[in-house]
Protein backbone atom coordinates (compact mmCIF):
# COMPACT_ATOMS: atom_id res chain seq x y z
CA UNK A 1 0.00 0.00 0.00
CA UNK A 2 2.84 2.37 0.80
CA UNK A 3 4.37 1.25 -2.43
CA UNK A 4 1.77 2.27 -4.37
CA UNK A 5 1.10 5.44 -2.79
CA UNK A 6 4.78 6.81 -3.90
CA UNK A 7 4.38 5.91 -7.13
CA UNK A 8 0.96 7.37 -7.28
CA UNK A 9 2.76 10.90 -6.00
CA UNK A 10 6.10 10.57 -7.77
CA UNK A 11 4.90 12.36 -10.71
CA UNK A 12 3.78 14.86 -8.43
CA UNK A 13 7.24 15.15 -6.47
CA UNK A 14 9.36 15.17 -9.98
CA UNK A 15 6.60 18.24 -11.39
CA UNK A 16 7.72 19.90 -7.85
CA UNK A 17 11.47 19.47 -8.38
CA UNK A 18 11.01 20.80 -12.25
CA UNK A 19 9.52 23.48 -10.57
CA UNK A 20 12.21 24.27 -8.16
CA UNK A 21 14.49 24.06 -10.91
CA UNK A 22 12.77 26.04 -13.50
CA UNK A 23 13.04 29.24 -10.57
CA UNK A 24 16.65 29.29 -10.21
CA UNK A 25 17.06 32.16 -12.36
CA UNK A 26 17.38 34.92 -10.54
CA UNK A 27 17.46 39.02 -10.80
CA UNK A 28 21.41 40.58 -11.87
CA UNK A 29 23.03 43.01 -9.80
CA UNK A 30 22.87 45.96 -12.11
CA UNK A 31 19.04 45.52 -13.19
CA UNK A 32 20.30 43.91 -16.44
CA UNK A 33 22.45 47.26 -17.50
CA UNK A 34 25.47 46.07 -17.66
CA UNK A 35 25.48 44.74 -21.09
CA UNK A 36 24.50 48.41 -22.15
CA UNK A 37 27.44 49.75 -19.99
CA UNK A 38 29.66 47.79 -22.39
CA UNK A 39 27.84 48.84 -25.47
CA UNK A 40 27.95 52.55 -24.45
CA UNK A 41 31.34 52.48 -23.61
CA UNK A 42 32.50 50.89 -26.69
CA UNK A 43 31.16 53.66 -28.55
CA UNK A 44 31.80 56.54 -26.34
CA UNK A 45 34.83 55.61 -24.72
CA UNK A 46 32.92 56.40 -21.04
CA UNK A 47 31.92 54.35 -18.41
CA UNK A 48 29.69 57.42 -17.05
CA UNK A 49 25.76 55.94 -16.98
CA UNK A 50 22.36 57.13 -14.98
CA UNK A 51 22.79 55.84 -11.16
CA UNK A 52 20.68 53.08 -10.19
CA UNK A 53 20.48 53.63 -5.85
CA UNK A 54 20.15 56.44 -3.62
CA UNK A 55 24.63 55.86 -3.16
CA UNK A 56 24.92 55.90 -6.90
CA UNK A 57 22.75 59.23 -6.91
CA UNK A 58 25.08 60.88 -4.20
CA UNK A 59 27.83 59.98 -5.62
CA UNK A 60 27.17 61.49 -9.21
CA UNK A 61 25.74 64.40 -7.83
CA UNK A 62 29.63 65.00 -6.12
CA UNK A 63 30.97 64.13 -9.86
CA UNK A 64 28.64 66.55 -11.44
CA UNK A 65 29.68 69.09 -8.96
CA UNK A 66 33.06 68.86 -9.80
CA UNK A 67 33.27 68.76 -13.40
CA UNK A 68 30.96 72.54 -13.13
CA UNK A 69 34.12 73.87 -11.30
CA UNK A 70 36.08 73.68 -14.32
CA UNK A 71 35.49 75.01 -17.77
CA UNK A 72 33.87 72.25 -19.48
CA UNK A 73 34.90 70.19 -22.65
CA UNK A 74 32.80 67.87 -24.89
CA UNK A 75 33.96 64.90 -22.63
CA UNK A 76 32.78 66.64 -19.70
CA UNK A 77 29.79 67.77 -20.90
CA UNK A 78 28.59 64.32 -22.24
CA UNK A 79 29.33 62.80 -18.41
CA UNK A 80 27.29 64.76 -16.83
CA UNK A 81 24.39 64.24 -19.70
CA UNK A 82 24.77 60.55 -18.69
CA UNK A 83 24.51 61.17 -15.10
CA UNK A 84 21.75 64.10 -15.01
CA UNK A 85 19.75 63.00 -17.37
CA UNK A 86 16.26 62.10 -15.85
CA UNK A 87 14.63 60.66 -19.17
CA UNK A 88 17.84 58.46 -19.17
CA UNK A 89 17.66 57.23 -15.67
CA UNK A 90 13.90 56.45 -16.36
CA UNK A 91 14.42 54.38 -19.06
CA UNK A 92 16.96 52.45 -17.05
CA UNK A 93 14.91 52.20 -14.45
CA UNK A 94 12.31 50.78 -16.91
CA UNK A 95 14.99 48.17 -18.10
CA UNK A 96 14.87 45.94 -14.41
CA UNK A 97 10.87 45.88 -15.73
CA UNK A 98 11.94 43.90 -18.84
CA UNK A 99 14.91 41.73 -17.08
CA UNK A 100 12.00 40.75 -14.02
CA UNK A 101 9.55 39.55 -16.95
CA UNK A 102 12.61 37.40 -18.28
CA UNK A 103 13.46 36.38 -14.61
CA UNK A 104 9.36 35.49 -14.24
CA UNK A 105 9.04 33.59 -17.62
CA UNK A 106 12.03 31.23 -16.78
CA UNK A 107 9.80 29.77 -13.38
CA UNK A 108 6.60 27.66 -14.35
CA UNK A 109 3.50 29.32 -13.16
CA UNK A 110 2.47 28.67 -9.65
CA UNK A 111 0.01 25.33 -9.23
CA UNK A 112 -3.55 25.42 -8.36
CA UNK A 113 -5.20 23.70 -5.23
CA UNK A 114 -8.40 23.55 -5.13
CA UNK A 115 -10.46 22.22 -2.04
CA UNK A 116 -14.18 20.72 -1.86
CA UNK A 117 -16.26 19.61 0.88
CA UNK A 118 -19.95 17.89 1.08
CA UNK A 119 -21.95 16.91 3.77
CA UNK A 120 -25.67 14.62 3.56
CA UNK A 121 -26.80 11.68 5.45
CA UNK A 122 -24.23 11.59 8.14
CA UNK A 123 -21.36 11.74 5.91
CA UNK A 124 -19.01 14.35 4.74
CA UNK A 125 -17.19 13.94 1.34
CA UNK A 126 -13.71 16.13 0.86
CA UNK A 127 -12.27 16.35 -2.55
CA UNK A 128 -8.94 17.83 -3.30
CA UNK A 129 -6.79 18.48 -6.36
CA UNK A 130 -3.46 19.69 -7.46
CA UNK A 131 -2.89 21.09 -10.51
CA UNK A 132 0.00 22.38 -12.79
CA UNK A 133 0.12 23.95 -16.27
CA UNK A 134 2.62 21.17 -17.99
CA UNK A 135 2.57 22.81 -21.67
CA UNK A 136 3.69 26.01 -19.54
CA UNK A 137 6.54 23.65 -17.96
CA UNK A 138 7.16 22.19 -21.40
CA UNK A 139 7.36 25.57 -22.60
CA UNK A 140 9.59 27.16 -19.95
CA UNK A 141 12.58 26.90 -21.86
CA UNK A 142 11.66 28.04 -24.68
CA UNK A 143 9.66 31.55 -23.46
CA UNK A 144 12.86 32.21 -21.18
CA UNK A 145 15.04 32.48 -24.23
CA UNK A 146 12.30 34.17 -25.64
CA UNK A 147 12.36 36.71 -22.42
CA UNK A 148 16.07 37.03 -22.91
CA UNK A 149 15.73 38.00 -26.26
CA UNK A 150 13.39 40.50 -25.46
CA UNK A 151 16.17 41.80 -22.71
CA UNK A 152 18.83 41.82 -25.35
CA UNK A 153 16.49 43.87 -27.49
CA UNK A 154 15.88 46.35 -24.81
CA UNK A 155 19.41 46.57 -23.86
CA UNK A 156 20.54 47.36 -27.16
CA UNK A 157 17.49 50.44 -27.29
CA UNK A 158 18.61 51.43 -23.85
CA UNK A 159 22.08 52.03 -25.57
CA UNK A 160 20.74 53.79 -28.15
CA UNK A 161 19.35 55.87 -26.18
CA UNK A 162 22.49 56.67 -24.40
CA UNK A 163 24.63 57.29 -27.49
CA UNK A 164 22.02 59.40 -28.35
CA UNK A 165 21.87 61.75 -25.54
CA UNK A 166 25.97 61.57 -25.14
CA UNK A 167 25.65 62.54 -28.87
CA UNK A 168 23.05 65.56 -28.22
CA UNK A 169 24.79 66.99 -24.98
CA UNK A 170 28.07 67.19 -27.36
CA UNK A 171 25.74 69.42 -30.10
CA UNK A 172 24.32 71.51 -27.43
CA UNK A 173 28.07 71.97 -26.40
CA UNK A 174 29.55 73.07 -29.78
CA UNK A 175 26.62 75.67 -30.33
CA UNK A 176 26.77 77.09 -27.22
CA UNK A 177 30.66 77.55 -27.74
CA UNK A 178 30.43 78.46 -30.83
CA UNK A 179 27.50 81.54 -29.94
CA UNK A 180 29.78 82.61 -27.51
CA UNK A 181 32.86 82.76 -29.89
CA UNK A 182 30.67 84.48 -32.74
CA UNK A 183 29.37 87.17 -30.10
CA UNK A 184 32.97 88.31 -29.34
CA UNK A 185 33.95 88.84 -32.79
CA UNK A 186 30.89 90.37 -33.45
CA UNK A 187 30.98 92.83 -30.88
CA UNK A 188 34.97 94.00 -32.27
CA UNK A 189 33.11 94.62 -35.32
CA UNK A 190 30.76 96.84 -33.61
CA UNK A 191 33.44 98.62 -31.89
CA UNK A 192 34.95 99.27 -35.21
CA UNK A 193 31.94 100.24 -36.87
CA UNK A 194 31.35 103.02 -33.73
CA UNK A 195 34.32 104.16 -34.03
CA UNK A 196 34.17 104.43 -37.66
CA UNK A 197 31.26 106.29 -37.27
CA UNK A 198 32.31 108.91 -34.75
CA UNK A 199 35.05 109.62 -36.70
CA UNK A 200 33.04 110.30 -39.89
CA UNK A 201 31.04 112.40 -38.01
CA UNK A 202 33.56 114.92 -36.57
CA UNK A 203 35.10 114.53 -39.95
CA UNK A 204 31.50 115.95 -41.41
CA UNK A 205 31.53 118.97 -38.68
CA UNK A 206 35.18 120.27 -39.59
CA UNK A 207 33.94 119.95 -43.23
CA UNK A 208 36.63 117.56 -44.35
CA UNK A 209 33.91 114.58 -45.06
CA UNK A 210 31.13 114.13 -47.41
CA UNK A 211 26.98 113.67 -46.14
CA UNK A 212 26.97 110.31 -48.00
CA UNK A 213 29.94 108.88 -46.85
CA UNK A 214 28.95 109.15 -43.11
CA UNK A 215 26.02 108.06 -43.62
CA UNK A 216 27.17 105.13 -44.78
CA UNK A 217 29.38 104.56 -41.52
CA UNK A 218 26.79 105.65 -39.40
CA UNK A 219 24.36 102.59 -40.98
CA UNK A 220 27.16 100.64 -40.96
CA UNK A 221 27.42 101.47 -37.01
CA UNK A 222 23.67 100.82 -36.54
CA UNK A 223 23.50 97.33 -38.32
CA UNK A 224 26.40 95.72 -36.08
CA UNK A 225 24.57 97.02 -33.39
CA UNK A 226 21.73 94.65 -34.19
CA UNK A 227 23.83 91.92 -35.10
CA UNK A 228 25.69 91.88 -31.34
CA UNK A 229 21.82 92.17 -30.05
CA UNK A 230 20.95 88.62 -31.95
CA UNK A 231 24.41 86.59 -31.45
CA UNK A 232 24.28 87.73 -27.29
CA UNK A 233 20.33 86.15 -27.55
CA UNK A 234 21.91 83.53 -29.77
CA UNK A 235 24.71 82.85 -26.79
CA UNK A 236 22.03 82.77 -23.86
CA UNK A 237 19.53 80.22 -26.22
CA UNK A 238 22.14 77.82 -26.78
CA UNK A 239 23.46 78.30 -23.12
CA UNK A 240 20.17 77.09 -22.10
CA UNK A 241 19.78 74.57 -24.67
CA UNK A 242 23.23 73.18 -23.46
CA UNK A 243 21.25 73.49 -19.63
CA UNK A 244 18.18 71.29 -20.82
CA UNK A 245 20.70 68.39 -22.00
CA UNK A 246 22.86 68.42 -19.10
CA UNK A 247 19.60 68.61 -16.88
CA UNK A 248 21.20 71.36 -14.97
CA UNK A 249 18.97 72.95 -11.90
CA UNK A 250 19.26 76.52 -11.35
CA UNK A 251 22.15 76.85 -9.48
CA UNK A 252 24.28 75.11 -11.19
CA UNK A 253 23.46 77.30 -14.40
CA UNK A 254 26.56 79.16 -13.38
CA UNK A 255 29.39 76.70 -15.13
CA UNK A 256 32.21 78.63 -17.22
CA UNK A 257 32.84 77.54 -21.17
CA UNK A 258 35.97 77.95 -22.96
CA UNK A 259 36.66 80.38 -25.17
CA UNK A 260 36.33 78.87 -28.20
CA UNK A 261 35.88 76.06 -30.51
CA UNK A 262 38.33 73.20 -30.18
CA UNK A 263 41.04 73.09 -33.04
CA UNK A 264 40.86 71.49 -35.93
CA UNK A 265 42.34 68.02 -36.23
CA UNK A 266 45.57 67.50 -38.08
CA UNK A 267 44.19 64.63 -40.50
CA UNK A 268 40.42 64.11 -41.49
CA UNK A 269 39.09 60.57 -40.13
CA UNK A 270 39.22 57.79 -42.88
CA UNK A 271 36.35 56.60 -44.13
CA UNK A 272 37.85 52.54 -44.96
CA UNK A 273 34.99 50.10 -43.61
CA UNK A 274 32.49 53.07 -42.28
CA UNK A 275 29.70 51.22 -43.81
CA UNK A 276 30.41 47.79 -42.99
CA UNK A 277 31.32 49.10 -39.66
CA UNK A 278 27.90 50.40 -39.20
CA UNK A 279 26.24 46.71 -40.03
CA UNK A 280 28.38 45.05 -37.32
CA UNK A 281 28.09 47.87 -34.58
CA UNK A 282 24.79 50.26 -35.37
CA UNK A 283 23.04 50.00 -32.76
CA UNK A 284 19.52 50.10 -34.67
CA UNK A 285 20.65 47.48 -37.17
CA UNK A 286 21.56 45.79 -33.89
CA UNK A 287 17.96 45.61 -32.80
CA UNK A 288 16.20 44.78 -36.42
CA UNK A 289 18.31 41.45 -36.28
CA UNK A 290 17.06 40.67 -32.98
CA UNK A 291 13.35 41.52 -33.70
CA UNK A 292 14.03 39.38 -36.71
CA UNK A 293 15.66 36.50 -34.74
CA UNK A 294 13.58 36.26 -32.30
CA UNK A 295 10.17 36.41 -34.74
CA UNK A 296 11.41 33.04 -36.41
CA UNK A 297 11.88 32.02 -32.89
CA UNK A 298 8.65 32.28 -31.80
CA UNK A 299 7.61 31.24 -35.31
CA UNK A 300 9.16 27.95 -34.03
CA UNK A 301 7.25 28.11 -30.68
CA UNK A 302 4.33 28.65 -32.48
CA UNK A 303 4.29 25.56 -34.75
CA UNK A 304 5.09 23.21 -31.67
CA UNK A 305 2.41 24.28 -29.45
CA UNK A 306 -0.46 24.33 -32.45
CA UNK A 307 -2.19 21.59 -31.27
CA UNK A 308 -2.77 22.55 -28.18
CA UNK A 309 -3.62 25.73 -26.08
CA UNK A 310 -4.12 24.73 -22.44
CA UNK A 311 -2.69 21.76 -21.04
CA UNK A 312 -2.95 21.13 -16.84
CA UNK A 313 -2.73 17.80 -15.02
CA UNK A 314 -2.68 16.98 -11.51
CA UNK A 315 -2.61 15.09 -8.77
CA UNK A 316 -6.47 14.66 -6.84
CA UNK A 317 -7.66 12.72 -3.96
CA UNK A 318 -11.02 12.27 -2.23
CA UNK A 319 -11.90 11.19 1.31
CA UNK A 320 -15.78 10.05 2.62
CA UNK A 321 -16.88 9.60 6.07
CA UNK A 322 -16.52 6.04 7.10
CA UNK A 323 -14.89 5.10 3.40
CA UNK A 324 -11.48 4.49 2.42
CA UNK A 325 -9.05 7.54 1.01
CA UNK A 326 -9.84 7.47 -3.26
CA UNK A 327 -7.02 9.08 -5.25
CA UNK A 328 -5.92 9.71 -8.79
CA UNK A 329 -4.84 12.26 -11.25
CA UNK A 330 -6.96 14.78 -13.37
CA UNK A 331 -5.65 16.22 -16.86
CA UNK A 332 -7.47 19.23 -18.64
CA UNK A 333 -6.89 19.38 -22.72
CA UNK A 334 -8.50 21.79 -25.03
CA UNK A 335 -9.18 19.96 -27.56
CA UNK A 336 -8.47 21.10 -31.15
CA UNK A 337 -12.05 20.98 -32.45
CA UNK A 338 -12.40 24.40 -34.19
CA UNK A 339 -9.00 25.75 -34.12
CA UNK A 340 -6.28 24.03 -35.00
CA UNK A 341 -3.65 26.96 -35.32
CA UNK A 342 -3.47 27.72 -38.83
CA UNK A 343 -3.90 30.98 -38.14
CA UNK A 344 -1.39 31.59 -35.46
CA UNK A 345 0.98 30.06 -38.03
CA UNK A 346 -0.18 32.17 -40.47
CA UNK A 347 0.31 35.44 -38.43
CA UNK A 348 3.68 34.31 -36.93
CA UNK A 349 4.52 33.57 -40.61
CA UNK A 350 3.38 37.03 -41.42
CA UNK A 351 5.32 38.75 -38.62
CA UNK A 352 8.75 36.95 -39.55
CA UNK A 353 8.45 38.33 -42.93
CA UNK A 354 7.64 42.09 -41.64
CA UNK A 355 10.63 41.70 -39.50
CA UNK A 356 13.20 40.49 -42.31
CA UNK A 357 12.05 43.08 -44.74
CA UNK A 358 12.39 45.47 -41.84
CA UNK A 359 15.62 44.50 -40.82
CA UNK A 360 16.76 44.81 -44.65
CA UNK A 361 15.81 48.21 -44.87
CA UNK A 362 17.17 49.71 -41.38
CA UNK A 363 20.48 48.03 -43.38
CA UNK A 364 20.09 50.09 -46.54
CA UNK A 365 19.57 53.46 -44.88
CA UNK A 366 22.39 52.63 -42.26
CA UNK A 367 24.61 52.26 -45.03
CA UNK A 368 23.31 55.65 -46.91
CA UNK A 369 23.15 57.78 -44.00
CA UNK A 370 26.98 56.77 -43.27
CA UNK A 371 28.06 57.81 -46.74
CA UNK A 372 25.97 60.76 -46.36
CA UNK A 373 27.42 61.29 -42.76
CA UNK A 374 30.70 60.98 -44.35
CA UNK A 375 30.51 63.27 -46.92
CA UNK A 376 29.48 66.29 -45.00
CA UNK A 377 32.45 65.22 -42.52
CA UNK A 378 34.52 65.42 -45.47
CA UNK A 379 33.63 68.51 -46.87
CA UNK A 380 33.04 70.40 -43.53
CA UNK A 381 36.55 69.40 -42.97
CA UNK A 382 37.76 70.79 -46.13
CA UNK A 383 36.14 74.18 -45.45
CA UNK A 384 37.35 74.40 -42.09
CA UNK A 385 40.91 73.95 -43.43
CA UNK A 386 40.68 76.44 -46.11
CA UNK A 387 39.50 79.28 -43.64
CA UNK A 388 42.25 78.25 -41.42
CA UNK A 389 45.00 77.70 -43.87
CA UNK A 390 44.13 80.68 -46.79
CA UNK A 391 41.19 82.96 -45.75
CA UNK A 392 42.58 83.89 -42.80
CA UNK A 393 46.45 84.08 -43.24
CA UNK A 394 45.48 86.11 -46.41
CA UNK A 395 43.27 88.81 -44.62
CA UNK A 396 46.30 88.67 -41.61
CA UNK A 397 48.71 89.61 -44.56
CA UNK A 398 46.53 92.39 -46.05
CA UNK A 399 45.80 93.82 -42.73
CA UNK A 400 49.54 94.26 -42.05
CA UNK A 401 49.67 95.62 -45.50
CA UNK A 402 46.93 98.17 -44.72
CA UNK A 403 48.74 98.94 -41.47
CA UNK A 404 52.27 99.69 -43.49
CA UNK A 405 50.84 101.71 -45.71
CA UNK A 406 48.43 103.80 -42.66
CA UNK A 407 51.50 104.38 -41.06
CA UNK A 408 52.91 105.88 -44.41
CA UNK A 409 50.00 107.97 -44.97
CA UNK A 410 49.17 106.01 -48.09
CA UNK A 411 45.54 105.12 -46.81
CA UNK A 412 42.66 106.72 -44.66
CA UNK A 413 41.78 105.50 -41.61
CA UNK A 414 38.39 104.58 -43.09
CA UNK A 415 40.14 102.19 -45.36
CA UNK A 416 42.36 100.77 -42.34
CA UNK A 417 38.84 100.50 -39.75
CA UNK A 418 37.29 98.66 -43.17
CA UNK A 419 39.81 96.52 -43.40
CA UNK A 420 39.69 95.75 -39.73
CA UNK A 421 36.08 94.73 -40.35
CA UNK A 422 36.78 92.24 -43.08
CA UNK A 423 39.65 90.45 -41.36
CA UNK A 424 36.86 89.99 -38.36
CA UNK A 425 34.44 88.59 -40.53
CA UNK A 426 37.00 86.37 -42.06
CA UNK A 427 37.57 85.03 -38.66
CA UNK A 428 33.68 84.72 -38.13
CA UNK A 429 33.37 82.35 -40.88
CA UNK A 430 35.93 80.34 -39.97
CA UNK A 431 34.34 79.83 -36.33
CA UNK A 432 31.17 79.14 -38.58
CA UNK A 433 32.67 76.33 -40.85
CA UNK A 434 34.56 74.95 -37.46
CA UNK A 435 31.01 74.91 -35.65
CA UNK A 436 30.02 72.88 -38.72
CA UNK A 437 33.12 70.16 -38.65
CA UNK A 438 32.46 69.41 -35.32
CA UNK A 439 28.82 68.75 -35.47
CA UNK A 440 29.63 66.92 -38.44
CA UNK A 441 32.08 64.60 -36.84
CA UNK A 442 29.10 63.86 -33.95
CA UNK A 443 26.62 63.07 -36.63
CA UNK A 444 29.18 61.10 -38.33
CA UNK A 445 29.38 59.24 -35.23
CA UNK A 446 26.01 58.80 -34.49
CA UNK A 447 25.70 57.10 -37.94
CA UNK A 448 28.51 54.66 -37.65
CA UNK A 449 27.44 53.28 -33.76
CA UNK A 450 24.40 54.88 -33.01
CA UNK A 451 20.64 54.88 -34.84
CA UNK A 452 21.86 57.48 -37.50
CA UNK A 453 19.04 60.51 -38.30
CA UNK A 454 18.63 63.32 -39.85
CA UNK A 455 21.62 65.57 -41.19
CA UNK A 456 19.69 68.75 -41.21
CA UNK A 457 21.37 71.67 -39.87
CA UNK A 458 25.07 70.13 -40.97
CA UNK A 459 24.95 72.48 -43.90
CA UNK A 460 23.46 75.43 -42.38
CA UNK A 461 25.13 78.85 -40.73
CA UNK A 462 24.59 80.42 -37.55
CA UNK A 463 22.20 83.22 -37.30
CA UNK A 464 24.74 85.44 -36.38
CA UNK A 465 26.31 87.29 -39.55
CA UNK A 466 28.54 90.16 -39.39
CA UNK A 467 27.33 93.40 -41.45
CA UNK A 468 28.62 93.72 -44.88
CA UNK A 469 31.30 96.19 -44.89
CA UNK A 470 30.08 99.79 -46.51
CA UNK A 471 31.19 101.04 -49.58
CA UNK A 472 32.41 104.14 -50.40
C-alpha cells in the first residue's frame, strides 16, 4: 500500500522538483544594464551611466559638482548628460521591468489547489486536487530564451538611447561655444563700426567729409549694433539649450565655457569600412536582427504548441466519512475541435516576414546615412581647413599691409577700420565652418554606432552674420 502510494505521487514530487528548478534564475546586480554599460562604452569611450540607488545618486551628484568647477569640454559635458539625465535614468529604471519579466518567464507558473467539501446523510465527502500547467513547464525553456531575447532587445534600445543623448549633450556643447565665440567677434566689429562712425562724423563737422559717406558709416554702425543684439540672444539660447541636455537645476546654471571652438584636427578621419562598420556595430541594425531573430523564434514556438492551447494535469484525492481515502490524477486538454492553429501560423509567418524586410531596410539606410554622414564630414573638414589655412592668413597679410601703408600715410583710416572689419568677418566664418566640422564629426558618429538621423542643420550657418562692410 505504501508502495503504491509513492508511485501514485512521484509524478507529483518530480513536477515539484522541475519546478524548483525552473526558478533558479534569478534578478542581476545591475538591473540587467550592464550589457549596455559595455555597449555605451565601446562607442563613447565612457563608463559614465544614470545611477541606479540612492549611493549611486550621491555619488554622481559629487561628480557633477566637480566637473561645473572647471570650464567644461565635450567629454565633460557628455558625463554629466549621462549622469543628469532624468529621461535616461527612467528608461533604465524601466529596463529591471523587462529583465524581471525574463526572470518570471524562466519559473513555471504557480500550481492550483483547489479544495471541496460535502456533507448529507451523516457523511461528509472532501475532494482535493493539485494542478499544474505542464505545456507552460514544457514551454519554460523556450519563453525564457524568448524573455532574454526580449532583454537583449531592450538593452541594445537602452544604448541607443544613451549614445544618443551623449551625442546631443556634445551638439548643445559646440553651439553654445560656438555663440559665444561668434558674439565676441561680433561685438569687435561693432566697436569698429562706432568708431568708424564717430570719426566720420567729426570729420563731417570740420567739413573735411562728405553727407553720404557718413552716412554710410553711421548705418554701418547701426547694423552691427543689431547683429551683437541677436548673437548675445543667440549665446544665452544655446546656453540654455546646453542646460536642458545636461539637466542642470538653477544653481548650477553658473558653469564657465571655454573660449572657443576646439582646433581642428591634423588629419580628417578615414572613411575605410564606415559602412560595414555600421552593419556590425549600429546600434539600430543591432535591434532589427534581434526583432528578426527572435520572430522566427517564436515562429518555431508557435508551430510546436499548435495543437494545443491549455494543457494542466494533476494530482487529486477524495476522502468520505466512514470510506477508504480514493485518489488519482486529473488532466485538462482543449481539444483542437475548431481551431487548430493555422492561423497563429499564419500570423507568426506574417510577422517573420515584416521583421526580415524590416531589418533589410534599417540596413540600406544605415549604409546611406553613413556615406551621407561621411561626406558632410569630409567637406566640412575641407572648409574648415581652407579658412584656417588661406582665408585667414590672407586677410592677416593684407591687414599688415593696410597697417604699413596707414603708417605711411598712403591710406585713410576709413580704409584701415574697413579693413579691420573684413579680417573679423574672415575670422567669423571660420568659427562658422569649425562649428560645422564638429557637429559633423558627432553626426558622423552617431551614424557609424548609433541609430543614424537626420543631417539637417550640418549644412546650415549660424544666425549670427557680421554686417557687410560699406562702400564708399
Amino acid at each position: 500500500m505504501q508502495t503504491s502510494k509513492w508511485m501514485s505521487a512521484r509524478p507529483l514530487l518530480l513536477s515539484l522538483a522541475v519546478l524548483t528548478l525552473a526558478g533558479c534564475a534569478g534578478l542581476s546586480d545591475d538591473g540587467g544594464t550592464g550589457p549596455v554599460r559595455q555597449l555605451t562604452q565601446s562607442r563613447l569611450g565612457t563608463t559614465a551611466t544614470p545611477p541606479r540607488t540612492e549611493a549611486d545618486r550621491q555619488a554622481s551628484q559629487a561628480r557633477v559638482a566637480e566637473l561645473l568647477q572647471r570650464p567644461l569640454t565635450p567629454d565633460s559635458a557628455v558625463e554629466i548628460a549621462l549622469l543628469n539625465n532624468r529621461q535616461l535614468q527612467a528608461r533604465y529604471a524601466a529596463l529591471g521591468v523587462v529583465e524581471a519579466d525574463r526572470v518570471r518567464a524562466g519559473r513555471l507558473a504557480n500550481p492550483t489547489f483547489s479544495f471541496g467539501q460535502r456533507r448529507g446523510d451523516g457523511e461528509t465527502e472532501i475532494d482535493r486536487s493539485l494542478m499544474f500547467n505542464v505545456l507552460g513547464l514544457l514551454t519554460v525553456p523556450l519563453n525564457e530564451q524568448a524573455a532574454a531575447r526580449t532583454l537583449e532587445r531592450g538593452q541594445l534600445q537602452l544604448a541607443a538611447d544613451t549614445v544618443d543623448a551623449a551625442h546631443e549633450a556634445r551638439r548643445a556643447y559646440i553651439d553654445a561655444v560656438a555663440a559665444q565665440q561668434l558674439w565676441a567677434y561680433a561685438q569687435q566689429v561693432q566697436d569698429a563700426a562706432d568708431a568708424a562712425a564717430e570719426l566720420a562724423q567729426r570729420m563731417l563737422a570740420a567739413g573735411h567729409f562728405n553727407k553720404l559717406d557718413q552716412m554710410r558709416e553711421q548705418a554701418f554702425a547701426a547694423d552691427a549694433r543689431l547683429q551683437v543684439t541677436r548673437a548675445q540672444h543667440e549665446v544665452t539660447a544655446s546656453r540654455e539649450r546646453l542646460i536642458r541636455v545636461l539637466a542642470l537645476e538653477a544653481a548650477q546654471t553658473t558653469f564657465q565655457l571655454p573660449a572657443r571652438l576646439p582646433d581642428l584636427p591634423a588629419h580628417e578621419a578615414p572613411a575605410q569600412q564606415a559602412e560595414q562598420q555600421a552593419l556590425d556595430q549600429r546600434l539600430d541594425v543591432q535591434m532589427a536582427k534581434r526583432a528578426a531573430e527572435a520572430t522566427a523564434a517564436d515562429l518555431g514556438l508557435t508551430r510546436r504548441t499548435r495543437l494545443i492551447n491549455v494543457l494542466h494535469a494533476g494530482y487529486q484525492n477524495a476522502s468520505t466519512t466512514g470510506a477508504s481515502l480514493s485518489q488519482g490524477y486529473e488532466v485538462e486538454l482543449a481539444l483542437p475541435l475548431f481551431d487548430f492553429g493555422e492561423a497563429r501560423v499564419a500570423r507568426a509567418e506574417a510577422l517573420y516576414m515584416q521583421s526580415v524586410h524590416q531589418a533589410a531596410q534599417v540596413a540600406i539606410q544605415a549604409q546611406s546615412e553613413v556615406r551621407e554622414a561621411h561626406s558632410a564630414y569630409r567637406a566640412a573638414y575641407a572648409q574648415a581647413r581652407h579658412y584656417q589655412d588661406e582665408v585667414v592668413p590672407l586677410r592677416q597679410r593684407i591687414s599688415d599691409e593696410m597697417l604699413l601703408r596707414y603708417n605711411g600715410m598712403f591710406n585713410s583710416v576709413f580704409e584701415l577700420l574697413a579693413d579691420a572689419r573684413e579680417q573679423v568677418r574672415s575670422v567669423t566664418g571660420a568659427v562658422q565652418a569649425l562649428r560645422q566640422f564638429w557637429l559633423a564629426e558627432s553626426q558622423l558618429q552617431t551614424a557609424v554606432y548609433g541609430r543614424g538621423g537626420s543631417l539637417t542643420g550640418l549644412g546650415e550657418t549660424s544666425t549670427t552674420a557680421t554686417p557687410s562692410t560699406a562702400t564708399h
